[in-house]
PDB file of N, CA and C in Angstrom:
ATOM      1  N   UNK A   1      33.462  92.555  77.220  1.00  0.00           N
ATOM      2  CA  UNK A   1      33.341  93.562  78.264  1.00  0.00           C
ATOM      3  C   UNK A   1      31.992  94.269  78.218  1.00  0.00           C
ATOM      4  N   UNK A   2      31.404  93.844  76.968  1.00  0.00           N
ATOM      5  CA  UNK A   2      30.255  94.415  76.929  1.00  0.00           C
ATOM      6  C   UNK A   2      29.932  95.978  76.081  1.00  0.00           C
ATOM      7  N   UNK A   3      30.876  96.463  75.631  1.00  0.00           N
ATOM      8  CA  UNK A   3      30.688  96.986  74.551  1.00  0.00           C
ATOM      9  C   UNK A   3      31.150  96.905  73.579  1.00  0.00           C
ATOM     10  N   UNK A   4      31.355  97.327  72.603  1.00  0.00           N
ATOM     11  CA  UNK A   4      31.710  97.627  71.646  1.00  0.00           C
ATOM     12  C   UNK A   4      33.259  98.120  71.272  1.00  0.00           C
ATOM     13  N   UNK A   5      33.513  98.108  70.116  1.00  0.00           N
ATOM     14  CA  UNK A   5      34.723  98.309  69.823  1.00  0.00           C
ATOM     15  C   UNK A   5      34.886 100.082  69.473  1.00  0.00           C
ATOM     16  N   UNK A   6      34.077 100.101  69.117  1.00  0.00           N
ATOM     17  CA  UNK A   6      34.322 102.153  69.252  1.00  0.00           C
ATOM     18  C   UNK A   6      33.941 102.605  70.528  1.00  0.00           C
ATOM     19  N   UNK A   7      33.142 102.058  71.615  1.00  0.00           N
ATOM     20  CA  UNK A   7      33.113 102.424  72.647  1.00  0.00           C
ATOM     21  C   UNK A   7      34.276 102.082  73.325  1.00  0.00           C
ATOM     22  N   UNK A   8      34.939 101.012  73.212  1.00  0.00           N
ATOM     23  CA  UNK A   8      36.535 100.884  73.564  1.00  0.00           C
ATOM     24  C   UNK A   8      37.376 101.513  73.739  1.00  0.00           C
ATOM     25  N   UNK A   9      37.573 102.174  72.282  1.00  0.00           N
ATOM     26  CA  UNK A   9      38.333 102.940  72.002  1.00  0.00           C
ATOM     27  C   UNK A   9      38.079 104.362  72.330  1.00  0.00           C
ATOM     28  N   UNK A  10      37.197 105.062  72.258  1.00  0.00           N
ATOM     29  CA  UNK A  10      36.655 106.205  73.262  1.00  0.00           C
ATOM     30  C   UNK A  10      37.025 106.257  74.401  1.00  0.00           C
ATOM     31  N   UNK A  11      36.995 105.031  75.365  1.00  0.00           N
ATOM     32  CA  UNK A  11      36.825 105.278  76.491  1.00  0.00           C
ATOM     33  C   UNK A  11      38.763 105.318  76.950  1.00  0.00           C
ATOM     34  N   UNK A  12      39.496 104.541  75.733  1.00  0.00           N
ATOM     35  CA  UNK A  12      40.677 104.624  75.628  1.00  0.00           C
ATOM     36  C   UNK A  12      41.429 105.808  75.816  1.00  0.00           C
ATOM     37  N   UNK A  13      40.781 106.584  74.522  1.00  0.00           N
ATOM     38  CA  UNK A  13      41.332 107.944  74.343  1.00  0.00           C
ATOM     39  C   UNK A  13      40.996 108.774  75.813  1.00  0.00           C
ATOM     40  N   UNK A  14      39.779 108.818  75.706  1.00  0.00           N
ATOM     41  CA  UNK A  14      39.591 109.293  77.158  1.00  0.00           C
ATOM     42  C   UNK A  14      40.538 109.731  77.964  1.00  0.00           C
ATOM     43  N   UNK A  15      41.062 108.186  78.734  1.00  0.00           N
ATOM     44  CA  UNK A  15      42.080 108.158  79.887  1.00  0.00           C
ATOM     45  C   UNK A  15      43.240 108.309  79.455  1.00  0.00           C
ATOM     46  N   UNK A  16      43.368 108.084  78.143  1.00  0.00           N
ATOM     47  CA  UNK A  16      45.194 108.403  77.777  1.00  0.00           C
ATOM     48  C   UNK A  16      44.812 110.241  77.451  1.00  0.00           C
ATOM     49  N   UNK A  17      43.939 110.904  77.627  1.00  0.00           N
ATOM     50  CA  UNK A  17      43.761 112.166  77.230  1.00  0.00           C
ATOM     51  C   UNK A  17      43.749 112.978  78.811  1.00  0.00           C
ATOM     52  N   UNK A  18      43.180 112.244  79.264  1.00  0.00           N
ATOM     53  CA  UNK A  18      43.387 112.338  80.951  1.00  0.00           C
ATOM     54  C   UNK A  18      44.957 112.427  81.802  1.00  0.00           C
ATOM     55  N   UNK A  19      45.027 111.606  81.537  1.00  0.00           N
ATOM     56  CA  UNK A  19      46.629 111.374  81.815  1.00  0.00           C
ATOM     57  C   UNK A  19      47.114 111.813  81.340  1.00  0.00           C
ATOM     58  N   UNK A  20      47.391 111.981  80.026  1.00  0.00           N
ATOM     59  CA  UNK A  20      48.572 113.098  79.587  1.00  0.00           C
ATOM     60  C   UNK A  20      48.037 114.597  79.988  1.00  0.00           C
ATOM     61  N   UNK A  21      46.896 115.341  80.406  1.00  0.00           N
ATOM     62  CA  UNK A  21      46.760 116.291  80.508  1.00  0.00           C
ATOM     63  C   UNK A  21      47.308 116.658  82.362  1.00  0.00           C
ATOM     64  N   UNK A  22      46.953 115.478  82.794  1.00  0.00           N
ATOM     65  CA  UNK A  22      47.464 115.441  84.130  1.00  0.00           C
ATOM     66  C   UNK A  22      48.727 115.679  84.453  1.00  0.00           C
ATOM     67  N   UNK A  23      49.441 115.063  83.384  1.00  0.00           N
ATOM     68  CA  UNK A  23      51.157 114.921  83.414  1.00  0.00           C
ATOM     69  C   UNK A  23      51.847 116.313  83.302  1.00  0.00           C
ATOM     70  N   UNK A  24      50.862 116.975  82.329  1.00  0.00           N
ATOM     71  CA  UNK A  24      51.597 118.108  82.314  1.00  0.00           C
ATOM     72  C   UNK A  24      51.043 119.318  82.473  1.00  0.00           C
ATOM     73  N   UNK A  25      50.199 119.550  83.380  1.00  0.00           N
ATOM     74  CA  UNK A  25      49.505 120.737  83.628  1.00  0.00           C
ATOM     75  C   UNK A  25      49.779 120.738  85.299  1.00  0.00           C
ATOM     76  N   UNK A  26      50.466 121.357  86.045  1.00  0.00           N
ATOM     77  CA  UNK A  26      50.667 121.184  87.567  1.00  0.00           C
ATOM     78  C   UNK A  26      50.136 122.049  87.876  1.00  0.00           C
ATOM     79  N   UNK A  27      49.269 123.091  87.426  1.00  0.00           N
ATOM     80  CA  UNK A  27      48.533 124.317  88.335  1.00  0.00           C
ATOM     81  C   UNK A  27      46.959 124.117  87.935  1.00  0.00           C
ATOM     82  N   UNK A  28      46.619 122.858  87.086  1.00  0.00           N
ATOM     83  CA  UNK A  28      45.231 122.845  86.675  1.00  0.00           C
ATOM     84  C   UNK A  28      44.601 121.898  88.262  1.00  0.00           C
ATOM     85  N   UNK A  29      43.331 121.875  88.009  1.00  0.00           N
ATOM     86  CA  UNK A  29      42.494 121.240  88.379  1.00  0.00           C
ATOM     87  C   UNK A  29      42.514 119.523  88.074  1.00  0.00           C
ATOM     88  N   UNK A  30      42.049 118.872  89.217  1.00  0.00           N
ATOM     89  CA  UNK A  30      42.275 117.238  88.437  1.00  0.00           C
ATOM     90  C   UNK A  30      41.136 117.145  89.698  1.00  0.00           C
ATOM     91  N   UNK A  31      40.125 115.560  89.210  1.00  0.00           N
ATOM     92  CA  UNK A  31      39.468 114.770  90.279  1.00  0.00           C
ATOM     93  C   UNK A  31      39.747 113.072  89.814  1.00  0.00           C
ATOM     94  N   UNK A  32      39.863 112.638  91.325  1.00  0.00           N
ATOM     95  CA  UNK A  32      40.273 111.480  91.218  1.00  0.00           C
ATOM     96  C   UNK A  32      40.004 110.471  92.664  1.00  0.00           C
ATOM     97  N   UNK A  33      40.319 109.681  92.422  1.00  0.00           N
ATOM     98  CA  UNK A  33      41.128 108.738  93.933  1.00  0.00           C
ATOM     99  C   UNK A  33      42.517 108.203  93.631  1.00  0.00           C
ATOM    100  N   UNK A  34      42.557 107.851  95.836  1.00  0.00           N
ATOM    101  CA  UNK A  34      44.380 107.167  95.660  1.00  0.00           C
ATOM    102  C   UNK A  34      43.668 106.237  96.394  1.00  0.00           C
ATOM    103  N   UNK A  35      43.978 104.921  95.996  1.00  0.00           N
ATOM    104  CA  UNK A  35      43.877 103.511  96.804  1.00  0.00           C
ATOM    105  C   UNK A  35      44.919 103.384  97.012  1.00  0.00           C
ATOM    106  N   UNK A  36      44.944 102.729  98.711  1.00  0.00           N
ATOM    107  CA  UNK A  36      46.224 102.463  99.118  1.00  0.00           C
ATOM    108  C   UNK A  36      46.015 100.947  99.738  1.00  0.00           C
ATOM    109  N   UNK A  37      46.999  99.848  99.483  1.00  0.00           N
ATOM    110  CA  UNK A  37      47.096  99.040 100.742  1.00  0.00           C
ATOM    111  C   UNK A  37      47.627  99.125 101.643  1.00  0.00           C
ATOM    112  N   UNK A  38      47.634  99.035 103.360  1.00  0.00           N
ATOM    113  CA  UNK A  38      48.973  99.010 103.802  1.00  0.00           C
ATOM    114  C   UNK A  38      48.822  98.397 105.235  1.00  0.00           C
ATOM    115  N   UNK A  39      49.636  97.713 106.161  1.00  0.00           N
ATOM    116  CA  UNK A  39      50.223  97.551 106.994  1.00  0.00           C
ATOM    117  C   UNK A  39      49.400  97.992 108.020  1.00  0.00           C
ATOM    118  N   UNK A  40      48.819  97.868 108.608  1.00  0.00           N
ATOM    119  CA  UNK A  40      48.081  98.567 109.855  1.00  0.00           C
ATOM    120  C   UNK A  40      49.021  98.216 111.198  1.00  0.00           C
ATOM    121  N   UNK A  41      49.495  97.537 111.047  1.00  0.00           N
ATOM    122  CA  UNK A  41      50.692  96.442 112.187  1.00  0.00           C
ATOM    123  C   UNK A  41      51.878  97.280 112.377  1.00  0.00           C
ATOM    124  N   UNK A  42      52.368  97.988 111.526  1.00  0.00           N
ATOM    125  CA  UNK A  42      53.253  99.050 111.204  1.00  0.00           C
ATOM    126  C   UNK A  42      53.189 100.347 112.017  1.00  0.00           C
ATOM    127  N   UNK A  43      54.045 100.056 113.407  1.00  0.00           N
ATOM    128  CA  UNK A  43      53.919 101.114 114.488  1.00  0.00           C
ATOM    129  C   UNK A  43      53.897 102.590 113.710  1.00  0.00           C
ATOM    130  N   UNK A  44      52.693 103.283 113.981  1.00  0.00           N
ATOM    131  CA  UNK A  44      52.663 104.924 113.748  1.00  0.00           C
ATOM    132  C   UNK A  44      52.124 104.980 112.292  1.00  0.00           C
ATOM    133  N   UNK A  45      51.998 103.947 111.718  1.00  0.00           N
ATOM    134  CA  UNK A  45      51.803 104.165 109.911  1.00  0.00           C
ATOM    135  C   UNK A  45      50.219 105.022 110.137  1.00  0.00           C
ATOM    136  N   UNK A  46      48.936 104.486 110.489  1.00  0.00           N
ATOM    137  CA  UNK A  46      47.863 104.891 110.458  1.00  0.00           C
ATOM    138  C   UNK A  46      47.674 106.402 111.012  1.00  0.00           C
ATOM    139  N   UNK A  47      48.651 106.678 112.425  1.00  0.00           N
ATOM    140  CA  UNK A  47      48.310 107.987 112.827  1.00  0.00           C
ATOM    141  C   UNK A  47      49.511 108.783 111.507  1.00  0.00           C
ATOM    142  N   UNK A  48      50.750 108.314 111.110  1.00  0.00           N
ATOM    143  CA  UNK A  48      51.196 108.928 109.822  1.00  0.00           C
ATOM    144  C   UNK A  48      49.640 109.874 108.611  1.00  0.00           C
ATOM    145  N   UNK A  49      49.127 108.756 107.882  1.00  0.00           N
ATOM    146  CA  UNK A  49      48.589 108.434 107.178  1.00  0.00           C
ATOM    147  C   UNK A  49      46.910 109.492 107.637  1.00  0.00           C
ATOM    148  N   UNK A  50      46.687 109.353 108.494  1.00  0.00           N
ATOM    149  CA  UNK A  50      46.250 110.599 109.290  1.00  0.00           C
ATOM    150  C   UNK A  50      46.683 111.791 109.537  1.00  0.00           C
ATOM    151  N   UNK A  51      47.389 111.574 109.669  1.00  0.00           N
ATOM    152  CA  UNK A  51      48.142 113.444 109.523  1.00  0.00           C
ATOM    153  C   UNK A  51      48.535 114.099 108.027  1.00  0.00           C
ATOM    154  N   UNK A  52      48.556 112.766 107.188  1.00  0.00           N
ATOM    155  CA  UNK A  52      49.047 113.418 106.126  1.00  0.00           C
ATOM    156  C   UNK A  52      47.514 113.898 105.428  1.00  0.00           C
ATOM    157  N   UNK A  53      46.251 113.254 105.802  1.00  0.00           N
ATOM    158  CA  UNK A  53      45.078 113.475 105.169  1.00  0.00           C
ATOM    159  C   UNK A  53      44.698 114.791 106.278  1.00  0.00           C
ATOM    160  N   UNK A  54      45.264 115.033 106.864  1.00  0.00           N
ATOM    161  CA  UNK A  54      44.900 116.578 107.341  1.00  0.00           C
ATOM    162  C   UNK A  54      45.371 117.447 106.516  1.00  0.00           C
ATOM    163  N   UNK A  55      46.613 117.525 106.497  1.00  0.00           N
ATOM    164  CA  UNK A  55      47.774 118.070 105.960  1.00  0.00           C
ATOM    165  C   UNK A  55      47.137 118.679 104.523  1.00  0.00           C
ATOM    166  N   UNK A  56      46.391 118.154 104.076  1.00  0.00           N
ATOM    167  CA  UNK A  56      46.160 117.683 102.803  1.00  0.00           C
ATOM    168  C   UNK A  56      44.439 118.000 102.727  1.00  0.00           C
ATOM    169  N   UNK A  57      43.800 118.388 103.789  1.00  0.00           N
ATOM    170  CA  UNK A  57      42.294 118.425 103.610  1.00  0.00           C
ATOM    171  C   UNK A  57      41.427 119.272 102.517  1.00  0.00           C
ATOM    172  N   UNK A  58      42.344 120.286 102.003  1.00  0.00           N
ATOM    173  CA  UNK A  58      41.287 121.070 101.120  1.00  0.00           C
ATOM    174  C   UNK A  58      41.103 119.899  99.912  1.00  0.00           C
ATOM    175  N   UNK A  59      42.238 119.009  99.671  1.00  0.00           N
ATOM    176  CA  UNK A  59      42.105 118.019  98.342  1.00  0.00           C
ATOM    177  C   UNK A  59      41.292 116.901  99.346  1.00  0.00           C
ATOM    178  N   UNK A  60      40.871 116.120  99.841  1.00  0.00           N
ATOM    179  CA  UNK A  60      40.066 115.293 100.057  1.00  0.00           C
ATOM    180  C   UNK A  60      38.350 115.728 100.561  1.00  0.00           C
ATOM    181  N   UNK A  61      37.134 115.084  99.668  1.00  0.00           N
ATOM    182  CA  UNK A  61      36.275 114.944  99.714  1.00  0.00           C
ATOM    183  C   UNK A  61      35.757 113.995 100.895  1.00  0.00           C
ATOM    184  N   UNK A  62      36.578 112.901 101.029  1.00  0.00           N
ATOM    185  CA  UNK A  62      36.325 111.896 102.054  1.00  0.00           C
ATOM    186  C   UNK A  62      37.011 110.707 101.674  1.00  0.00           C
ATOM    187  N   UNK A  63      37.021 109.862 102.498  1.00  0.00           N
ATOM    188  CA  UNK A  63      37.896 108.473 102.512  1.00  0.00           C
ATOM    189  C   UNK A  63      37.503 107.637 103.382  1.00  0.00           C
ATOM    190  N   UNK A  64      37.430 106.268 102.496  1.00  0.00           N
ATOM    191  CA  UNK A  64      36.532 105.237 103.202  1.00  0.00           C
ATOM    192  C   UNK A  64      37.957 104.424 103.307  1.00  0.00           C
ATOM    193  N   UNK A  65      37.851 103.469 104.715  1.00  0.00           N
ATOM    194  CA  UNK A  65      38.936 102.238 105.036  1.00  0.00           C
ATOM    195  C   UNK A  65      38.317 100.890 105.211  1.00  0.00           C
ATOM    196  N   UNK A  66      38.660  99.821 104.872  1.00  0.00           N
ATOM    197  CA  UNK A  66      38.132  98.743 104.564  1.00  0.00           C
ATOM    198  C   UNK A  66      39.274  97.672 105.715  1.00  0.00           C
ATOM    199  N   UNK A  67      39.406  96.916 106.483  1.00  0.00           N
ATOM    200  CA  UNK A  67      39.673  95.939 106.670  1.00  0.00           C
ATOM    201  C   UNK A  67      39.801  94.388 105.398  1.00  0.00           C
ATOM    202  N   UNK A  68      40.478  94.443 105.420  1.00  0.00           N
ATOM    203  CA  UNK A  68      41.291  93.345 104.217  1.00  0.00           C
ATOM    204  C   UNK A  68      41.681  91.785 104.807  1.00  0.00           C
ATOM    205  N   UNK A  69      42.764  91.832 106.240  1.00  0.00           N
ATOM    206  CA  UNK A  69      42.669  91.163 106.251  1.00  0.00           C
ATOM    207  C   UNK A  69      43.446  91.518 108.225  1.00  0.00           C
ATOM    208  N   UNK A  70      43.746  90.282 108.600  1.00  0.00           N
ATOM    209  CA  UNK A  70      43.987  90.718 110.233  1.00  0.00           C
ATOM    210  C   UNK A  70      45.370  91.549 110.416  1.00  0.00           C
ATOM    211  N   UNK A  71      45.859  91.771 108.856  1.00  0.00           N
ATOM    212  CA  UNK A  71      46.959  93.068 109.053  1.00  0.00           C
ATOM    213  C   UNK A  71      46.966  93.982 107.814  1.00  0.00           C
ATOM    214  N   UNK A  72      46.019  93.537 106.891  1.00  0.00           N
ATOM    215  CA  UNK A  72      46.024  94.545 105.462  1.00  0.00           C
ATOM    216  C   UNK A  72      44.909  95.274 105.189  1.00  0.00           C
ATOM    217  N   UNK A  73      44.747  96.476 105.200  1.00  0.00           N
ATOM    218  CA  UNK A  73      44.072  97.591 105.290  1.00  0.00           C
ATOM    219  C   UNK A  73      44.095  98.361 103.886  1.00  0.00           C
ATOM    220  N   UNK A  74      42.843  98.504 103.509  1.00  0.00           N
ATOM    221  CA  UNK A  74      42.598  99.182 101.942  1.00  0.00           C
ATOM    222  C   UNK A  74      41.789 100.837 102.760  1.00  0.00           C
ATOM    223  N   UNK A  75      42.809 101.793 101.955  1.00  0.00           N
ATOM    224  CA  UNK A  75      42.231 103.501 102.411  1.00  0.00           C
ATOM    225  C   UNK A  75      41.788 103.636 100.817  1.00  0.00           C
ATOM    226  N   UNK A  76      40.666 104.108 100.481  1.00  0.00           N
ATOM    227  CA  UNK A  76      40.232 105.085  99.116  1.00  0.00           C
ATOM    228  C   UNK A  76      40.220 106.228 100.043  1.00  0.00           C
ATOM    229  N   UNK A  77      40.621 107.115  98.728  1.00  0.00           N
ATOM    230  CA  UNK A  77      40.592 108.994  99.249  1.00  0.00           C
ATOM    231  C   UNK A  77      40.213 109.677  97.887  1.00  0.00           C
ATOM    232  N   UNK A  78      38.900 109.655  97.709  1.00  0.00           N
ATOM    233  CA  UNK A  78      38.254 110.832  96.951  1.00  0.00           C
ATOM    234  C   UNK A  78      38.844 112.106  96.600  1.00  0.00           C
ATOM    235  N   UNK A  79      39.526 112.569  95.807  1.00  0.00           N
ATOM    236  CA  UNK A  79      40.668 113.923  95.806  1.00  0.00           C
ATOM    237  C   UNK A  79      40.218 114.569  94.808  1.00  0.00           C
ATOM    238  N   UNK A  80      40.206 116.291  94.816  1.00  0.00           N
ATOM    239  CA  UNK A  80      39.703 117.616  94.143  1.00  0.00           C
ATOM    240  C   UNK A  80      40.799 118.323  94.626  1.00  0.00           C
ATOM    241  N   UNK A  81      41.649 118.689  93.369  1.00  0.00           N
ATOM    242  CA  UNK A  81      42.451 120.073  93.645  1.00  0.00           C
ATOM    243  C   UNK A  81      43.317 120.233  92.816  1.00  0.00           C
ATOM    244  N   UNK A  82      44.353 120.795  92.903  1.00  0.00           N
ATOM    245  CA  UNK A  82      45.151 121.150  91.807  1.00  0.00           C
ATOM    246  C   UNK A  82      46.285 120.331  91.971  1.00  0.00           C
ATOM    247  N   UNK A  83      47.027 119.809  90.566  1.00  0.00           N
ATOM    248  CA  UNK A  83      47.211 118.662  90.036  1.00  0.00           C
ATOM    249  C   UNK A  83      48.683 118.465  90.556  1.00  0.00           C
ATOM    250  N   UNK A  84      49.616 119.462  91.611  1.00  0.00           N
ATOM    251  CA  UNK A  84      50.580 119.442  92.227  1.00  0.00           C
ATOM    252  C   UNK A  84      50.632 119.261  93.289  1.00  0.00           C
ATOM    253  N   UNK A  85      49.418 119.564  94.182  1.00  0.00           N
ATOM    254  CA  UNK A  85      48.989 119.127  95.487  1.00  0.00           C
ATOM    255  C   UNK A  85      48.329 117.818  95.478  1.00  0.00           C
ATOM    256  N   UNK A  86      48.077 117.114  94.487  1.00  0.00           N
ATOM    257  CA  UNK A  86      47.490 115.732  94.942  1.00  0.00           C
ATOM    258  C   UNK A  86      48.894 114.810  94.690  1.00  0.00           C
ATOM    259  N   UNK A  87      49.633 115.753  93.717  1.00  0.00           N
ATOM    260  CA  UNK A  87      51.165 114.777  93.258  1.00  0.00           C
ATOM    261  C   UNK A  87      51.895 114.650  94.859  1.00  0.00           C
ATOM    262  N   UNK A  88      52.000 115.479  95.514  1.00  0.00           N
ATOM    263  CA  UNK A  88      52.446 115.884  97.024  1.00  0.00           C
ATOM    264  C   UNK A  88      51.756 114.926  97.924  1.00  0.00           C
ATOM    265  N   UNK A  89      50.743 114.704  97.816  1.00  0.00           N
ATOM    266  CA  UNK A  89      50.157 114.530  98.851  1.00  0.00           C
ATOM    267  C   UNK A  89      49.963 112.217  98.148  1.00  0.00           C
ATOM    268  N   UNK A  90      50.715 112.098  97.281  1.00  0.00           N
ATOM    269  CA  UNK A  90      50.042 110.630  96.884  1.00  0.00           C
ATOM    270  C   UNK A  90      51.503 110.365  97.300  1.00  0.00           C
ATOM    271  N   UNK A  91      52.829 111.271  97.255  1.00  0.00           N
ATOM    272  CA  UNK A  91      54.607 110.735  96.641  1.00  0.00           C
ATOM    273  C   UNK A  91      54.380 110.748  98.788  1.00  0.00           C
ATOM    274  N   UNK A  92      54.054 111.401  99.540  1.00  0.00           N
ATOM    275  CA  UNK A  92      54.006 111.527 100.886  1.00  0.00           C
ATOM    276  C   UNK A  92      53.211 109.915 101.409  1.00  0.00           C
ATOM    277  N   UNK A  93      52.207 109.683 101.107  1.00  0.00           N
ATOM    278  CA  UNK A  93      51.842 108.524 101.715  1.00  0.00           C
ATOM    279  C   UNK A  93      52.514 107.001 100.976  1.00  0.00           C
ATOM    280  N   UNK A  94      53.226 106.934  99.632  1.00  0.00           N
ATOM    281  CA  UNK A  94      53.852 106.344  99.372  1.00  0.00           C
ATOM    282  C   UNK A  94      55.143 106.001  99.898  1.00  0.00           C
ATOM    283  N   UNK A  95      55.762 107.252 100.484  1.00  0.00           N
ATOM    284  CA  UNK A  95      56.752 106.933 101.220  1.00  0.00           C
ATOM    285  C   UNK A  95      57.285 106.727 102.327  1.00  0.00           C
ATOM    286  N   UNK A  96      55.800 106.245 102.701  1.00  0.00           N
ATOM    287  CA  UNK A  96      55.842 105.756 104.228  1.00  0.00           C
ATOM    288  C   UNK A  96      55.999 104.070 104.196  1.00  0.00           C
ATOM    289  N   UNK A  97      56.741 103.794 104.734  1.00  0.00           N
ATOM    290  CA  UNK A  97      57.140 102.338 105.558  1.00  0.00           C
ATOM    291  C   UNK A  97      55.834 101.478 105.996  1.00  0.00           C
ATOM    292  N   UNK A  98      55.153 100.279 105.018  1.00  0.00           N
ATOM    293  CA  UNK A  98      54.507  99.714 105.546  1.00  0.00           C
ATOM    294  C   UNK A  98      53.118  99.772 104.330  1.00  0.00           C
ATOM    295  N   UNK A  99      53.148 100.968 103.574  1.00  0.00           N
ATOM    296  CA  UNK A  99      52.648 101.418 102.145  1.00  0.00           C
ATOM    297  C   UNK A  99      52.756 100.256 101.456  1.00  0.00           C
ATOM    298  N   UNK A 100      52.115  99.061 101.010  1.00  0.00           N
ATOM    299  CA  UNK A 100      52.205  97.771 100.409  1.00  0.00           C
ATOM    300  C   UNK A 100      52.001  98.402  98.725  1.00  0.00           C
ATOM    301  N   UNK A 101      50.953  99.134  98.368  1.00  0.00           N
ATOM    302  CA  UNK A 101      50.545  99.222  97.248  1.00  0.00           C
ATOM    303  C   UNK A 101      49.888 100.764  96.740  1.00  0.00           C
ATOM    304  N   UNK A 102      49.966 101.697  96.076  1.00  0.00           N
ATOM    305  CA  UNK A 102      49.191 102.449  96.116  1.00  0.00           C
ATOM    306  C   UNK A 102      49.121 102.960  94.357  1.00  0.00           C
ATOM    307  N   UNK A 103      47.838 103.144  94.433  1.00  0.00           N
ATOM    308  CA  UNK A 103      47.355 103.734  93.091  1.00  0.00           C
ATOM    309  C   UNK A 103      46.729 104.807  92.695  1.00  0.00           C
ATOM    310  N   UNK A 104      47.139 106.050  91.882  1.00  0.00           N
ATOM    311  CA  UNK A 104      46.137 107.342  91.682  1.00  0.00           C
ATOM    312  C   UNK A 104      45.587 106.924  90.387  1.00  0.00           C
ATOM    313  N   UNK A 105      44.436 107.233  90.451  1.00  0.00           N
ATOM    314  CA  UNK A 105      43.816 107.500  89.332  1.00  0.00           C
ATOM    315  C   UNK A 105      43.207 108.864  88.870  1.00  0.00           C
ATOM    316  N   UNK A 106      42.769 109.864  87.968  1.00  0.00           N
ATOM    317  CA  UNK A 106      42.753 110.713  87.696  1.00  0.00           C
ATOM    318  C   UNK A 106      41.544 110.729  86.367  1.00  0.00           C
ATOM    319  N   UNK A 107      40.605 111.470  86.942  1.00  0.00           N
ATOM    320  CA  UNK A 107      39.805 111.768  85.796  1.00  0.00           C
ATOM    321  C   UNK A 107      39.212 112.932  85.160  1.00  0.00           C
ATOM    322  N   UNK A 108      38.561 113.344  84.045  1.00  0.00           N
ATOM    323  CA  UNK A 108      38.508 114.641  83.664  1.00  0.00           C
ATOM    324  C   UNK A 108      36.857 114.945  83.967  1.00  0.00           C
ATOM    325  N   UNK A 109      36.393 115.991  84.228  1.00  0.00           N
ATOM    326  CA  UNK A 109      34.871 116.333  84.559  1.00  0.00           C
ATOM    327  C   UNK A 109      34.315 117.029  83.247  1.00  0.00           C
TER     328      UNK A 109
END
């Protein structure tokens, strides 16, 4: 991978130090992204998925959409805020109909 084995492991601790601080702090601060795949074919999903990134604007920085394929659509959403409002705002676009895949990631500054 190109480094090293203590750089490995650093970068290990890191994200398992990340994540567990994420897990259990719901009024702190967190920065991150949510990748999503989903359905563009899926009557109402995109204007959904739009409303929920309003809904939701003080935590998004911006969000880029990618065309995938002639029905699969990749959203990144850049997210800053506190660590109960991005939980809200990732369990909301997951549970929309047509949501193929989605992933948060979470990192510490």
């Amino acid at each position: 991978m190109g480094y090293d084995r203590s750089k490995a492991l650093q970068l290990a601790m890191r994200n398992f130090i990340a994540e567990y601080k994420w897990g259990k702090e719901e009024e702190s601060e967190a920065l991150g992204s949510l990748t999503i795949i989903y359905d563009h074919e899926v009557q109402g999903l995109e204007d959904a998925l739009t409303d929920i990134q309003h809904h939701y604007r003080e935590l998004i920085g911006s969000a880029m959409h990618l065309h995938l394929s002639d029905r699969e659509c990749l959203l990144v959403i850049a997210l800053r805020g506190q660590v109960r409002s991005i939980r809200d705002l990732t369990k909301e676009i997951i549970a929309k109909r047509g949501v193929k895949q989605a992933k948060l990631s979470i990192v510490t500054s």
